[in-house]
N, C-alpha and C. Protein backbone atom coordinates (compact mmCIF):
# COMPACT_ATOMS: atom_id res chain seq x y z
N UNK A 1 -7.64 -0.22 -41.20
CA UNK A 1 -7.66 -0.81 -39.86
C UNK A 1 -8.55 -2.05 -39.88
N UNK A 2 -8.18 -2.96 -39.31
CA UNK A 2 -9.03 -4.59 -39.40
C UNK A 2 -9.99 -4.29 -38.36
N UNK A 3 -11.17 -5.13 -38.91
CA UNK A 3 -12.19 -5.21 -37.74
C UNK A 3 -11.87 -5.90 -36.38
N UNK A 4 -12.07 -5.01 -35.18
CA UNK A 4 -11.82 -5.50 -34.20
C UNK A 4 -12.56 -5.57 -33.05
N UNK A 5 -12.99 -6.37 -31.76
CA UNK A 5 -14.14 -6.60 -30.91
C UNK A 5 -14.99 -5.07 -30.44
N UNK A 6 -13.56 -4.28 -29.90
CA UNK A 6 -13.46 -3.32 -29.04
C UNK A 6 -13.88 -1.84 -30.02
N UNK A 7 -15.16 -2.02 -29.47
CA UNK A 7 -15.28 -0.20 -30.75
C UNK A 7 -15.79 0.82 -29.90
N UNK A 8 -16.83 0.25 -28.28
CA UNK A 8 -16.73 1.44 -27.75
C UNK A 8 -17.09 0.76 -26.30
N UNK A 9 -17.02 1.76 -25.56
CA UNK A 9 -16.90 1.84 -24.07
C UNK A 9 -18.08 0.77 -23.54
N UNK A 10 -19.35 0.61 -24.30
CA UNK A 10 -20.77 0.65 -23.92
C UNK A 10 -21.06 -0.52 -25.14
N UNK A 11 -20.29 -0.85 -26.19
CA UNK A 11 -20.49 -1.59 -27.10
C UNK A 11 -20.08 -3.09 -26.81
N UNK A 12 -19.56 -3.96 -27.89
CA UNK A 12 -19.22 -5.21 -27.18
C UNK A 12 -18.60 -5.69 -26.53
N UNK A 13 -18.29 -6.88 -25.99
CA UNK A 13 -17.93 -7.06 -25.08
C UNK A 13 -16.25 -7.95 -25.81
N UNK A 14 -14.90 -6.91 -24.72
CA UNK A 14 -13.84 -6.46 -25.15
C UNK A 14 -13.36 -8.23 -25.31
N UNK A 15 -12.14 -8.46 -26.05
CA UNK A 15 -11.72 -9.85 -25.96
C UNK A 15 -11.36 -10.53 -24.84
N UNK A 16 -11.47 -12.00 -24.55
CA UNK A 16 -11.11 -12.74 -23.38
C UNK A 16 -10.12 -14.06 -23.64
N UNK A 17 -8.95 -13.93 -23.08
CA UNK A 17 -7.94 -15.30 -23.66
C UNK A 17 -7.83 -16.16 -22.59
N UNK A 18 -7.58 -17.58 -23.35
CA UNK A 18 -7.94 -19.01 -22.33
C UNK A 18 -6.52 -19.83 -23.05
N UNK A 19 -5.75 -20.20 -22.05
CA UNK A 19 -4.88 -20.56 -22.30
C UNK A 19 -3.57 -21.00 -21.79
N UNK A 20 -2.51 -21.82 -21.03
CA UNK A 20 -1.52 -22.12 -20.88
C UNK A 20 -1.97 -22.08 -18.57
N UNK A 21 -3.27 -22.44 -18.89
CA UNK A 21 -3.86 -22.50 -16.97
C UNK A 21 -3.80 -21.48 -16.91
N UNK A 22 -4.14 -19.83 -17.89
CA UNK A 22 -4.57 -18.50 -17.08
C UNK A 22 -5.71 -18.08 -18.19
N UNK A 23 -6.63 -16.94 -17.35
CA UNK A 23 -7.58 -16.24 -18.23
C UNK A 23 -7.31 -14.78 -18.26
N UNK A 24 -7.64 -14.13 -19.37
CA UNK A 24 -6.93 -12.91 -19.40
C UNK A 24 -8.48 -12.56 -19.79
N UNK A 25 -8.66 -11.38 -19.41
CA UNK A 25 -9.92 -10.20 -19.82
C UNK A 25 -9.32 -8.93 -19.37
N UNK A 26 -9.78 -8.25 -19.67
CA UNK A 26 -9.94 -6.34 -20.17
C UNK A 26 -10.34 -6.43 -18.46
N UNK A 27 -9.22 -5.06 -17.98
CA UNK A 27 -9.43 -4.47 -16.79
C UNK A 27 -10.31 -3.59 -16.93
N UNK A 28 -11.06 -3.95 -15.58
CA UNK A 28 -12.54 -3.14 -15.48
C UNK A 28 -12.96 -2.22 -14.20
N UNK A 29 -12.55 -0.79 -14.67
CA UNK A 29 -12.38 0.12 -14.01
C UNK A 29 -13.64 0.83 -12.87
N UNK A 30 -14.90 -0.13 -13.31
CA UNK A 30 -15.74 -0.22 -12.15
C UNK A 30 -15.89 -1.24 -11.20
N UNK A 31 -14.87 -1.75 -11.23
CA UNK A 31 -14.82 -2.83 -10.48
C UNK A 31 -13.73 -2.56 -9.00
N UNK A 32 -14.24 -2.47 -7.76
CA UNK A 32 -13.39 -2.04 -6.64
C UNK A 32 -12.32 -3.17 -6.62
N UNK A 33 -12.11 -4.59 -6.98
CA UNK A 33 -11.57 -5.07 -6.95
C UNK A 33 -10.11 -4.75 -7.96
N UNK A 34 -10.58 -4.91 -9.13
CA UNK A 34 -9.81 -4.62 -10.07
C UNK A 34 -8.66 -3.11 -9.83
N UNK A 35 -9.75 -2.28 -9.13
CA UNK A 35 -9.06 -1.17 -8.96
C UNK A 35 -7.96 -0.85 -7.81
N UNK A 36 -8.19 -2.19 -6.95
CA UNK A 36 -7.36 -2.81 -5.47
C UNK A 36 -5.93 -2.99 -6.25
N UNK A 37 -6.46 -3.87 -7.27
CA UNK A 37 -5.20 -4.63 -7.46
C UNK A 37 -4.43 -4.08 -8.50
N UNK A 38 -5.01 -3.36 -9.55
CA UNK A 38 -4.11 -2.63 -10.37
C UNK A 38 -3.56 -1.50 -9.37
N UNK A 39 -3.60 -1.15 -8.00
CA UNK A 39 -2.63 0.07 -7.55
C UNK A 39 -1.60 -1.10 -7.20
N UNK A 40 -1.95 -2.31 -6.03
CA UNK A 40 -0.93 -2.60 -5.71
C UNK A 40 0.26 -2.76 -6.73
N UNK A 41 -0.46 -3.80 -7.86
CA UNK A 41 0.51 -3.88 -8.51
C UNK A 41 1.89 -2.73 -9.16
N UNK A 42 1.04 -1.40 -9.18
CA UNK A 42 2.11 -0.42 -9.63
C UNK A 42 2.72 0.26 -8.13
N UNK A 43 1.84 -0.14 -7.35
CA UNK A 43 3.06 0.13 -6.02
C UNK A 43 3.84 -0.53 -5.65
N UNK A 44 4.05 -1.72 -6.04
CA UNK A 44 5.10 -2.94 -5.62
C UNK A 44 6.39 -2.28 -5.85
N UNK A 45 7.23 -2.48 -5.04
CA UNK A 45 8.89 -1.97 -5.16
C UNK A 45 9.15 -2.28 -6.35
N UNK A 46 9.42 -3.68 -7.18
CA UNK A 46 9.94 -4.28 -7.65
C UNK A 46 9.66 -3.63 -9.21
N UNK A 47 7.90 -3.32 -9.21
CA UNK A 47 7.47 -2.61 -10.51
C UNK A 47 8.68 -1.28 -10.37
N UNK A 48 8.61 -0.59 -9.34
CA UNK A 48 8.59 0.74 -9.13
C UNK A 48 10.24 0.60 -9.51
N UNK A 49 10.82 -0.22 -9.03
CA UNK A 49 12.41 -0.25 -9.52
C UNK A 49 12.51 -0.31 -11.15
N UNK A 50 11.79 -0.86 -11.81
CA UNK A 50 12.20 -1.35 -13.20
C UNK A 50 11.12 -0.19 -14.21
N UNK A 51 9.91 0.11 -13.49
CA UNK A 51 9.11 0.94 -14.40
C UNK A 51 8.52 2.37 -13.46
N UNK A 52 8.46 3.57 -14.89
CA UNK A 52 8.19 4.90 -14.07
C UNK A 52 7.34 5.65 -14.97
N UNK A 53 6.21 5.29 -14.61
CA UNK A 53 4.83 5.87 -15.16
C UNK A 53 4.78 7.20 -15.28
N UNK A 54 4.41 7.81 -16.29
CA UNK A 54 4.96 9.37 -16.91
C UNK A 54 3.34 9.91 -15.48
N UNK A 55 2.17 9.42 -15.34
CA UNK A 55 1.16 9.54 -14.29
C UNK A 55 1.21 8.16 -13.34
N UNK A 56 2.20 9.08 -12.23
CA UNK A 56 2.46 8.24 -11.09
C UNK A 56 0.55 7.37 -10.28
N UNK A 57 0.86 6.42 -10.20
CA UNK A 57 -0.51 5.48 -9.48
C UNK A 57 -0.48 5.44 -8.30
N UNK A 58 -0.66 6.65 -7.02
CA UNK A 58 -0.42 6.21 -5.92
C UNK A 58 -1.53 6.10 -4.99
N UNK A 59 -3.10 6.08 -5.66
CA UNK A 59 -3.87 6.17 -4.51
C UNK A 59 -5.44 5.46 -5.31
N UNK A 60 -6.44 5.17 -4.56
CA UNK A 60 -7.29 4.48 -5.59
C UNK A 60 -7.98 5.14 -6.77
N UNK A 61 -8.25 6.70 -5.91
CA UNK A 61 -8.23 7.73 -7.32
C UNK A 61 -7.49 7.41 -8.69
N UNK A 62 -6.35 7.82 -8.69
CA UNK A 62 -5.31 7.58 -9.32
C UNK A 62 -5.46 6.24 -10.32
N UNK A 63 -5.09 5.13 -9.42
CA UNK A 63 -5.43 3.92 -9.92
C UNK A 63 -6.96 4.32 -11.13
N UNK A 64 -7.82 4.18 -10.67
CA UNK A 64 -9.32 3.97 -11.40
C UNK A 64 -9.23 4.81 -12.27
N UNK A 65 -8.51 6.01 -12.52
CA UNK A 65 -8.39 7.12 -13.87
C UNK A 65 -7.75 6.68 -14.96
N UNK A 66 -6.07 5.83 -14.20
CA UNK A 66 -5.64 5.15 -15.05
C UNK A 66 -6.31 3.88 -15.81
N UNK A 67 -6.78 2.99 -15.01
CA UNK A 67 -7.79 1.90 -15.69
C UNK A 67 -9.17 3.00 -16.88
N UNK A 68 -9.53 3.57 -16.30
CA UNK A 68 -10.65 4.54 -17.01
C UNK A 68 -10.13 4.66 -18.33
N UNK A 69 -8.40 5.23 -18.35
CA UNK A 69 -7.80 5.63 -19.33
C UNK A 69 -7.79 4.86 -20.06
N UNK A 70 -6.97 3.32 -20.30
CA UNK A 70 -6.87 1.83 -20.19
C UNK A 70 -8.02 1.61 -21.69
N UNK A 71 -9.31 1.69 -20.53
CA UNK A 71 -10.62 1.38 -21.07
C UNK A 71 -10.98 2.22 -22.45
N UNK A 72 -10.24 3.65 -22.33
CA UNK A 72 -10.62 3.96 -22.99
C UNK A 72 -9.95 4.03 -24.52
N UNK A 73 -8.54 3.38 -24.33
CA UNK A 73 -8.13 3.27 -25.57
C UNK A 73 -7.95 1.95 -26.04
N UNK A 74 -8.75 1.47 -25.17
CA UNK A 74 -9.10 -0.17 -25.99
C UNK A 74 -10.09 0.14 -26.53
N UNK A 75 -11.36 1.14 -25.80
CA UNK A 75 -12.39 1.13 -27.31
C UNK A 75 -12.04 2.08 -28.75
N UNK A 76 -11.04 2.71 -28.76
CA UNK A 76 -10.51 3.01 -29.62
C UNK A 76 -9.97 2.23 -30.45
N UNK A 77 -9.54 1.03 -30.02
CA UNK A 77 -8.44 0.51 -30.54
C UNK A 77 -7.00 0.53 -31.14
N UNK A 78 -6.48 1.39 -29.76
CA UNK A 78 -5.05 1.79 -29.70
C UNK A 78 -4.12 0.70 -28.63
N UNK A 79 -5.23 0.01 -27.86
CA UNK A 79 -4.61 -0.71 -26.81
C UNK A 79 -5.32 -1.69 -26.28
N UNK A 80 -4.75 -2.27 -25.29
CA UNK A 80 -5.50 -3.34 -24.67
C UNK A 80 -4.62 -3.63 -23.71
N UNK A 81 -5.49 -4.02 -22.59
CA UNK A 81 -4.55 -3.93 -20.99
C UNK A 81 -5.36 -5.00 -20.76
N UNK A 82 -5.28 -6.33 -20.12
CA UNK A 82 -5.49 -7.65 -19.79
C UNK A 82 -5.12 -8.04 -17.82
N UNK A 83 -6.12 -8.34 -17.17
CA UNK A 83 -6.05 -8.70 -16.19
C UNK A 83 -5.91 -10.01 -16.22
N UNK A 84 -4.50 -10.60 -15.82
CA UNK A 84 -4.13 -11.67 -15.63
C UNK A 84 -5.02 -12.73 -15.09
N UNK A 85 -5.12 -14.01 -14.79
CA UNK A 85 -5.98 -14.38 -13.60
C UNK A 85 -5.55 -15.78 -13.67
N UNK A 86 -5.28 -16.78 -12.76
CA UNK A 86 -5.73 -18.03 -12.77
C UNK A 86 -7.20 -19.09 -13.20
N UNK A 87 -6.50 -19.61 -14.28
CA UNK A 87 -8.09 -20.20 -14.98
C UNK A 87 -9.01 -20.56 -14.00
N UNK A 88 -8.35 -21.57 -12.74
CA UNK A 88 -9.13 -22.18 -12.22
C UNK A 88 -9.61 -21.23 -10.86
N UNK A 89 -8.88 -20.82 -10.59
CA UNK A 89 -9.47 -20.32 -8.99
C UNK A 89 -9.83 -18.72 -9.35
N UNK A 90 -9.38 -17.95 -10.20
CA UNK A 90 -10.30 -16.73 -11.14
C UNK A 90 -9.20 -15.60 -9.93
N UNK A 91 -8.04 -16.21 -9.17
CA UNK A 91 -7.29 -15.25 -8.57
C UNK A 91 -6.23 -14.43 -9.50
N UNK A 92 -6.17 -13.12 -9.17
CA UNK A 92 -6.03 -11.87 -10.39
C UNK A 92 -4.10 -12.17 -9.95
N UNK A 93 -3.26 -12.54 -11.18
CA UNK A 93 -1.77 -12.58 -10.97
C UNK A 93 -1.13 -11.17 -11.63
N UNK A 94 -1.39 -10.38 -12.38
CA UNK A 94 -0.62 -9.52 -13.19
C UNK A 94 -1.67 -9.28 -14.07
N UNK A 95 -0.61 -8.62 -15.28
CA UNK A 95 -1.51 -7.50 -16.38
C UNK A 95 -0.73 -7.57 -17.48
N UNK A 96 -1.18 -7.85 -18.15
CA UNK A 96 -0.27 -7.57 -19.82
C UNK A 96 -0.99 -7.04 -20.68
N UNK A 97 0.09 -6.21 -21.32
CA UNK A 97 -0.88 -5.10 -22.30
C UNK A 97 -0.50 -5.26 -23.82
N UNK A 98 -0.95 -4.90 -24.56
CA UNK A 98 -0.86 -4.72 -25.58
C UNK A 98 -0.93 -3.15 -26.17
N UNK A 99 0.07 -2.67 -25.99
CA UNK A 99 -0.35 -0.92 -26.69
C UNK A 99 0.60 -0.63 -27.80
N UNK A 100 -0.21 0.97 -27.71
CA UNK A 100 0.58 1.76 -29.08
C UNK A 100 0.18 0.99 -30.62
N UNK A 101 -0.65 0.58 -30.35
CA UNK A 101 -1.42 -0.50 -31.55
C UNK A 101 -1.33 0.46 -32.94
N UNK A 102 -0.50 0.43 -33.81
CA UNK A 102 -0.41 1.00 -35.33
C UNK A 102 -0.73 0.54 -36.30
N UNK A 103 -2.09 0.21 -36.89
CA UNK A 103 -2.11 -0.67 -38.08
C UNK A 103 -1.81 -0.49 -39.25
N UNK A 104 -1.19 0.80 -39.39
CA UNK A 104 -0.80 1.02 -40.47
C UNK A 104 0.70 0.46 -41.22
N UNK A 105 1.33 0.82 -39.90
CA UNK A 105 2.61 -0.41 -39.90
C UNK A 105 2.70 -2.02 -39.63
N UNK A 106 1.23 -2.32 -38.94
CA UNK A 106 0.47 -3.53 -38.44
C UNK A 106 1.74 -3.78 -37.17
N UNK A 107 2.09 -3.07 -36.61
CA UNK A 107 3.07 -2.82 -35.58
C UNK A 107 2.41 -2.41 -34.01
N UNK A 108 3.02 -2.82 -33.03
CA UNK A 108 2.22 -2.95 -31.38
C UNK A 108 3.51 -2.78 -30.34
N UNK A 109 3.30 -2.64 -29.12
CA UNK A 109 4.38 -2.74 -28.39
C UNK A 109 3.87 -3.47 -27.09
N UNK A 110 4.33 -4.57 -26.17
CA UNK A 110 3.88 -5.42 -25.17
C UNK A 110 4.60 -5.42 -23.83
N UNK A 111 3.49 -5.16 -22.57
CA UNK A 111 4.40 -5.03 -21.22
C UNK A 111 3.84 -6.03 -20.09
N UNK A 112 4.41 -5.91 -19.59
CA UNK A 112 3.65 -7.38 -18.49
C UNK A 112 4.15 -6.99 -16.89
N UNK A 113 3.12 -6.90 -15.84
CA UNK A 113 4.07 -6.85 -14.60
C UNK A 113 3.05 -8.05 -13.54
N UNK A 114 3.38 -8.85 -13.14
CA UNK A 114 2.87 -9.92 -12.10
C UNK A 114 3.30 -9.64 -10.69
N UNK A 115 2.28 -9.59 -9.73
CA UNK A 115 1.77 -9.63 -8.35
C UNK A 115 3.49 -10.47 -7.44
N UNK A 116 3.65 -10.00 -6.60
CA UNK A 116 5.16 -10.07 -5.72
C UNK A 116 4.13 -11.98 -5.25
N UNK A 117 3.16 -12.40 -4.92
CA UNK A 117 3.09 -13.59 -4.23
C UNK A 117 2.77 -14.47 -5.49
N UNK A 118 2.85 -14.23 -7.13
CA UNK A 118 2.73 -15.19 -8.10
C UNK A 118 3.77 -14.80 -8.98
N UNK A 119 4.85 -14.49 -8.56
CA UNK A 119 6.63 -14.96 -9.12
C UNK A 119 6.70 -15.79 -9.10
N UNK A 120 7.72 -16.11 -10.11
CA UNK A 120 8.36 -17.55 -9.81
C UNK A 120 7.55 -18.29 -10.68
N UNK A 121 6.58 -18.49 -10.99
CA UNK A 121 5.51 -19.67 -11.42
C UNK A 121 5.13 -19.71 -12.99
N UNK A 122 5.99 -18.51 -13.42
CA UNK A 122 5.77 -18.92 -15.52
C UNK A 122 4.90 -17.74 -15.39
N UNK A 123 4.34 -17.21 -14.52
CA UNK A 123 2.99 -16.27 -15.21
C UNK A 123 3.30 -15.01 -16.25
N UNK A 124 4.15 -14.38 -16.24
CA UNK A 124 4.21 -13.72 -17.31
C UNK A 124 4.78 -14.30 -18.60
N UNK A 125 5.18 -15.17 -18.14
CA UNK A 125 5.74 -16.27 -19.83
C UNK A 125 4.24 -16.54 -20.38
N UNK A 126 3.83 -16.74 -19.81
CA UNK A 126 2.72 -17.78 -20.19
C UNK A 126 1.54 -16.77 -20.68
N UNK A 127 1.41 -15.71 -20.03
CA UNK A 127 0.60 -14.58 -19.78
C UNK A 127 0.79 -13.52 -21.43
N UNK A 128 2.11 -13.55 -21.85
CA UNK A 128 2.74 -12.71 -22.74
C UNK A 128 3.06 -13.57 -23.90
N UNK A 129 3.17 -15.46 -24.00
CA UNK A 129 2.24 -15.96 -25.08
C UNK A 129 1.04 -15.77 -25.31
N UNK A 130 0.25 -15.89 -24.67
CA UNK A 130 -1.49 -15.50 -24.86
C UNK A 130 -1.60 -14.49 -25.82
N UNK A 131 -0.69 -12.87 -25.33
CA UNK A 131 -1.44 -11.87 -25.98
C UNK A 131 -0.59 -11.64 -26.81
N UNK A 132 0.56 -12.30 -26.91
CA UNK A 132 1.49 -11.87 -28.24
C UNK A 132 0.99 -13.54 -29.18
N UNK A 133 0.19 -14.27 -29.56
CA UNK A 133 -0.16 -15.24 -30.24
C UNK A 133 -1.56 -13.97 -30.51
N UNK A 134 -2.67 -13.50 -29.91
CA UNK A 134 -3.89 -12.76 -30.39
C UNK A 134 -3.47 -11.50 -30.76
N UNK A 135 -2.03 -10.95 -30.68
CA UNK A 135 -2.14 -9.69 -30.87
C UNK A 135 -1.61 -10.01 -32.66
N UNK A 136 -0.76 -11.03 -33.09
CA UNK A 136 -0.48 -11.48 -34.24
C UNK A 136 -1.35 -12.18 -35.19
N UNK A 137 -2.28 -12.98 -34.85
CA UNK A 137 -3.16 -13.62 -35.32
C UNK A 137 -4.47 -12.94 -35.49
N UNK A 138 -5.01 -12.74 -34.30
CA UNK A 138 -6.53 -11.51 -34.09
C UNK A 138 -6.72 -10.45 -35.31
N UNK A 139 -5.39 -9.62 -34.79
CA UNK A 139 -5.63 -8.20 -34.78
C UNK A 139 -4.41 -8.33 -36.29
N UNK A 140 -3.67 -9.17 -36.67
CA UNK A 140 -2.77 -9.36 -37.99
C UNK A 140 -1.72 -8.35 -37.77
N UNK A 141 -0.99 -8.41 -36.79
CA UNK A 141 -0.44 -7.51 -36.65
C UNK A 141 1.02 -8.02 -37.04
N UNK A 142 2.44 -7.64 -37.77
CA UNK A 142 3.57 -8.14 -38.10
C UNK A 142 4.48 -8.27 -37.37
N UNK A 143 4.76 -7.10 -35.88
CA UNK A 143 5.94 -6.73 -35.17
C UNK A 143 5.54 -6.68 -34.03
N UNK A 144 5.83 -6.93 -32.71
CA UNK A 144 5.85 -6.75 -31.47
C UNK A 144 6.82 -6.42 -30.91
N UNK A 145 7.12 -5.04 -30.28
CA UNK A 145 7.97 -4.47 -29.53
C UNK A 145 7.97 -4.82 -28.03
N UNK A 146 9.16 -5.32 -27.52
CA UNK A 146 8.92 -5.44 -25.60
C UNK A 146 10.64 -4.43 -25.43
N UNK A 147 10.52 -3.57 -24.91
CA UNK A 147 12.16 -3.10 -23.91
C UNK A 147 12.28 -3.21 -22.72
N UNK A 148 13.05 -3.56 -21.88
CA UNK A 148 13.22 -3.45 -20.66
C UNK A 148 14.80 -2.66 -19.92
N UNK A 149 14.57 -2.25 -18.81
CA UNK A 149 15.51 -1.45 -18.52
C UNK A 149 16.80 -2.51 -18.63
N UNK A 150 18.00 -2.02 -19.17
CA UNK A 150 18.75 -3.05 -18.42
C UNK A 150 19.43 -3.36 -17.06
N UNK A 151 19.67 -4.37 -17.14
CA UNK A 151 19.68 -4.71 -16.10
C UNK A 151 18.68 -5.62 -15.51
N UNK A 152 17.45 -5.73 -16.14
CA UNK A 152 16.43 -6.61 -15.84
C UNK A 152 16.01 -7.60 -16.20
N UNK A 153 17.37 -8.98 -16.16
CA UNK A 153 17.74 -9.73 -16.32
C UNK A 153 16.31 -10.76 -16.20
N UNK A 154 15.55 -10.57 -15.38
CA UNK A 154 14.42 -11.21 -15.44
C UNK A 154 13.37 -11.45 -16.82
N UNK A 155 13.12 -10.04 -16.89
CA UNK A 155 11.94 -9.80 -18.03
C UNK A 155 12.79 -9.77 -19.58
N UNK A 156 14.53 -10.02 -19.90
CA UNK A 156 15.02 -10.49 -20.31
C UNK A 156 14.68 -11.86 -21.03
N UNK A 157 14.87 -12.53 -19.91
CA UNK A 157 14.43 -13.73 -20.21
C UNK A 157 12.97 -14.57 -20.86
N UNK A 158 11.92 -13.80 -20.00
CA UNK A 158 11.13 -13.99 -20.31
C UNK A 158 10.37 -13.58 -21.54
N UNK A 159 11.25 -12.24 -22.12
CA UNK A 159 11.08 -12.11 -23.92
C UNK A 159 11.75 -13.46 -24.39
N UNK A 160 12.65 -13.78 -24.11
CA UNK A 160 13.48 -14.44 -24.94
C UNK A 160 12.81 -15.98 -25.09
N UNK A 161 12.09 -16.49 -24.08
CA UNK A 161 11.18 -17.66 -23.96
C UNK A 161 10.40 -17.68 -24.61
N UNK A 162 9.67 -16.10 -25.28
CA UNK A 162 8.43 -15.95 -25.60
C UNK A 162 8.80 -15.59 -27.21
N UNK A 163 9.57 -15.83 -27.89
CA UNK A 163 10.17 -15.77 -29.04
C UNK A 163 10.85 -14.45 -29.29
N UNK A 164 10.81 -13.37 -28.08
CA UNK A 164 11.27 -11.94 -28.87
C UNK A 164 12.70 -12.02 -28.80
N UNK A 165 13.33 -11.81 -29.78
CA UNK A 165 14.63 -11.74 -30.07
C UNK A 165 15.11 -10.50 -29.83
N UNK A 166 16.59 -10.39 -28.59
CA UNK A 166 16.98 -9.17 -28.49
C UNK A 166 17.85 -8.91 -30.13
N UNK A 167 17.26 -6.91 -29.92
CA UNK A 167 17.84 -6.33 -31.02
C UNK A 167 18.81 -5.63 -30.61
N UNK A 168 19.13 -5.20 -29.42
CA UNK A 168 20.04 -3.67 -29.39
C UNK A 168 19.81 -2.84 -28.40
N UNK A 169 20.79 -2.38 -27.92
CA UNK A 169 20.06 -1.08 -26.71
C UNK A 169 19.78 -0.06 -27.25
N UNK A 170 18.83 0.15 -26.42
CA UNK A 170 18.32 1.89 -26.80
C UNK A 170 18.73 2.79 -25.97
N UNK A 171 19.11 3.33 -25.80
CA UNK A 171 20.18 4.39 -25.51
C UNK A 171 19.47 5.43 -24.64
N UNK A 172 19.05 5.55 -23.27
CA UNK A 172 18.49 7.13 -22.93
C UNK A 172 17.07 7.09 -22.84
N UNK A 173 16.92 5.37 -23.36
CA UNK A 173 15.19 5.16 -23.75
C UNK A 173 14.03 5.16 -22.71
N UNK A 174 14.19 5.15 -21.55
CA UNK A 174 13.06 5.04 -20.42
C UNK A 174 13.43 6.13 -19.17
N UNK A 175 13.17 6.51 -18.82
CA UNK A 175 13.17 7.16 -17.06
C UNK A 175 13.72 6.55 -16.39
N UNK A 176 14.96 7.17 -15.75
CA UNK A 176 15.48 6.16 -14.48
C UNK A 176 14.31 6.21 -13.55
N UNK A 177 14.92 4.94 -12.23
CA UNK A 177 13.98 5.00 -11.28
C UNK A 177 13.57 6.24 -10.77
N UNK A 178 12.04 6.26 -10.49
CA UNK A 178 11.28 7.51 -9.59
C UNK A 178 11.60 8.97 -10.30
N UNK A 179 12.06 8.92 -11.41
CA UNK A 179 12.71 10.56 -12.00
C UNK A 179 11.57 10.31 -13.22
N UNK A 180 11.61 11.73 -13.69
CA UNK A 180 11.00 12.44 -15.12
C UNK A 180 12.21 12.97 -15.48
N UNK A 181 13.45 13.46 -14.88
CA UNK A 181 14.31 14.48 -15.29
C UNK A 181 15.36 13.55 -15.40
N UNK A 182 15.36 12.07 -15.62
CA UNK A 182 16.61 11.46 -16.32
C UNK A 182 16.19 10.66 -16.62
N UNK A 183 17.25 9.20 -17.42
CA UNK A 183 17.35 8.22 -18.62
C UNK A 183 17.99 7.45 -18.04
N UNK A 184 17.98 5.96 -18.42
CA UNK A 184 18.33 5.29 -18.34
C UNK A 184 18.80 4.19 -19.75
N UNK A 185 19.08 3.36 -20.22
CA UNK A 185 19.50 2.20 -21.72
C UNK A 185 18.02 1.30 -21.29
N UNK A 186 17.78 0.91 -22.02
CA UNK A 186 16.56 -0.17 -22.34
C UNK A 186 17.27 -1.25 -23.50
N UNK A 187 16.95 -2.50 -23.30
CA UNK A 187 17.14 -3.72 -24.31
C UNK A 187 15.65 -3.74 -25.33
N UNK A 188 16.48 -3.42 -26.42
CA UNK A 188 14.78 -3.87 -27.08
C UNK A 188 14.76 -5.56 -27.72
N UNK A 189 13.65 -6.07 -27.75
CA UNK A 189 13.00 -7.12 -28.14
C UNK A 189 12.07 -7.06 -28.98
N UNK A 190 12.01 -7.94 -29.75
CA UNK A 190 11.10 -8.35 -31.05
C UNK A 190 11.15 -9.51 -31.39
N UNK A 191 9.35 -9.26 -31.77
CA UNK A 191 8.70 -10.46 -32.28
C UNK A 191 7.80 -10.36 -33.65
N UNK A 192 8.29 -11.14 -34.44
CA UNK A 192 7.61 -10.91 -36.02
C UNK A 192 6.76 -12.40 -36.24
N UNK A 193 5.51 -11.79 -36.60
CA UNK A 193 4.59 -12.77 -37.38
C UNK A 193 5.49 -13.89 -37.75
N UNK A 194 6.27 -13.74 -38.52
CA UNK A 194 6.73 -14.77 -39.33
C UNK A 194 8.24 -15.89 -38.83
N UNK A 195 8.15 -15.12 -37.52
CA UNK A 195 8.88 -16.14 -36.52
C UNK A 195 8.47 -17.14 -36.19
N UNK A 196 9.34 -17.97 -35.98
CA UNK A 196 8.89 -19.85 -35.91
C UNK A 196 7.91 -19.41 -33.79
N UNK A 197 6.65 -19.99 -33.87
CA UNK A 197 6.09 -20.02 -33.03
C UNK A 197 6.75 -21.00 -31.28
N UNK A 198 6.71 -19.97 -30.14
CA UNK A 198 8.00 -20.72 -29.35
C UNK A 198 6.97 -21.98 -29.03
N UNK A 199 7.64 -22.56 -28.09
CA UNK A 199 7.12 -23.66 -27.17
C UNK A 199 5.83 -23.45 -26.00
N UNK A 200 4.97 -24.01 -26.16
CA UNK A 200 3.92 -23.65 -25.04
C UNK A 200 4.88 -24.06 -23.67
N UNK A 201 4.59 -22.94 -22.71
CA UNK A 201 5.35 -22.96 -21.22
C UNK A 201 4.09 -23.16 -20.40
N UNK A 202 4.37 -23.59 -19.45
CA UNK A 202 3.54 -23.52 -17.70
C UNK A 202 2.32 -24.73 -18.05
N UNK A 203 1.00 -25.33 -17.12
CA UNK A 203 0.39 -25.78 -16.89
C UNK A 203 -0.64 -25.70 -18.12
């Protein structure tokens, strides 16, 4: 396993990315703010249509266990969950993660969901270069996994901007909406180290 920032809860201080007009840092689960905005965000319809959290987020409890959780397997170094933000005005847009971190395969998997009033504006393009350029470079990692349900012609795209090349459906691969007791097809996407680096997007 490569040396990496994140070794414990209480130890140093987790990585921070600067880049394309946003700042990304490690969600911080004592923070009432942070913990505001990571529920809305998983209560937004729009999340709730496309993604179905195996531990539903519906209350600030809830929320802050999940961030707790978050926290705690970034000091492991299994993951990393990133609070979006605008460089300049430090206003929180979304979250992109980096999990399932395997270094043995030097293999990761990447998700991104942005705030219903900062659509539209590149932020998860821009947001999901950041941590797929440190999750390859940083941490030396070879493969980046993104799936999305299909049908989600959006976050489609925005792999495809960000160099991940669709591979194939996966078949049965995610939770339909609001269920544990059914499936839905997912598009998978990939991104390899040794892919030609895309175009810087947004501001």
């Amino acid at each position: 396993m490569p040396p990496i920032r994140h070794r414990s809860l209480t130890g140093p201080p987790l990585p921070e990315l600067h880049g394309h007009g946003l700042h990304l840092r490690p969600w911080d689960p004592a923070s009432g703010a942070d913990v505001e905005t990571w529920l809305r965000g998983l209560r937004d319809p729009q999340f709730q249509r496309w993604n179905t959290p195996l531990r539903p987020v519906t209350d600030r409890r809830s929320a802050r266990e999940s961030l707790l959780a978050r926290a705690q397997s970034a000091a492991e170094g299994t993951s990393i969950s990133f609070r979006v933000a605008d460089a300049r005005s430090g206003t929180a847009l979304g979250h992109v993660g980096v999990n399932e971190i395997k270094y043995h395969t030097k293999a990761a998997r990447v998700g991104y969901w942005v705030l219903p009033e900062a659509r539209g504006q590149g932020v998860a393009t821009r947001a999901l270069l950041l941590a797929a350029h440190w999750a390859l470079m940083e941490l030396a990692l070879h493969r980046l996994e993104l799936d999305h349900a299909v049908g989600h012609d959006a976050s489609c795209r925005i792999a495809e901007r960000c160099g991940f090349r669709y591979e194939g459906t996966l078949r049965g691969a995610i939770f339909q909406e609001g269920r544990h007791d059914a499936f839905r097809d997912a598009h998978l996407h990939a991104r390899l180290a040794t892919d030609p680096e895309p175009e810087p997007a947004g501001p």
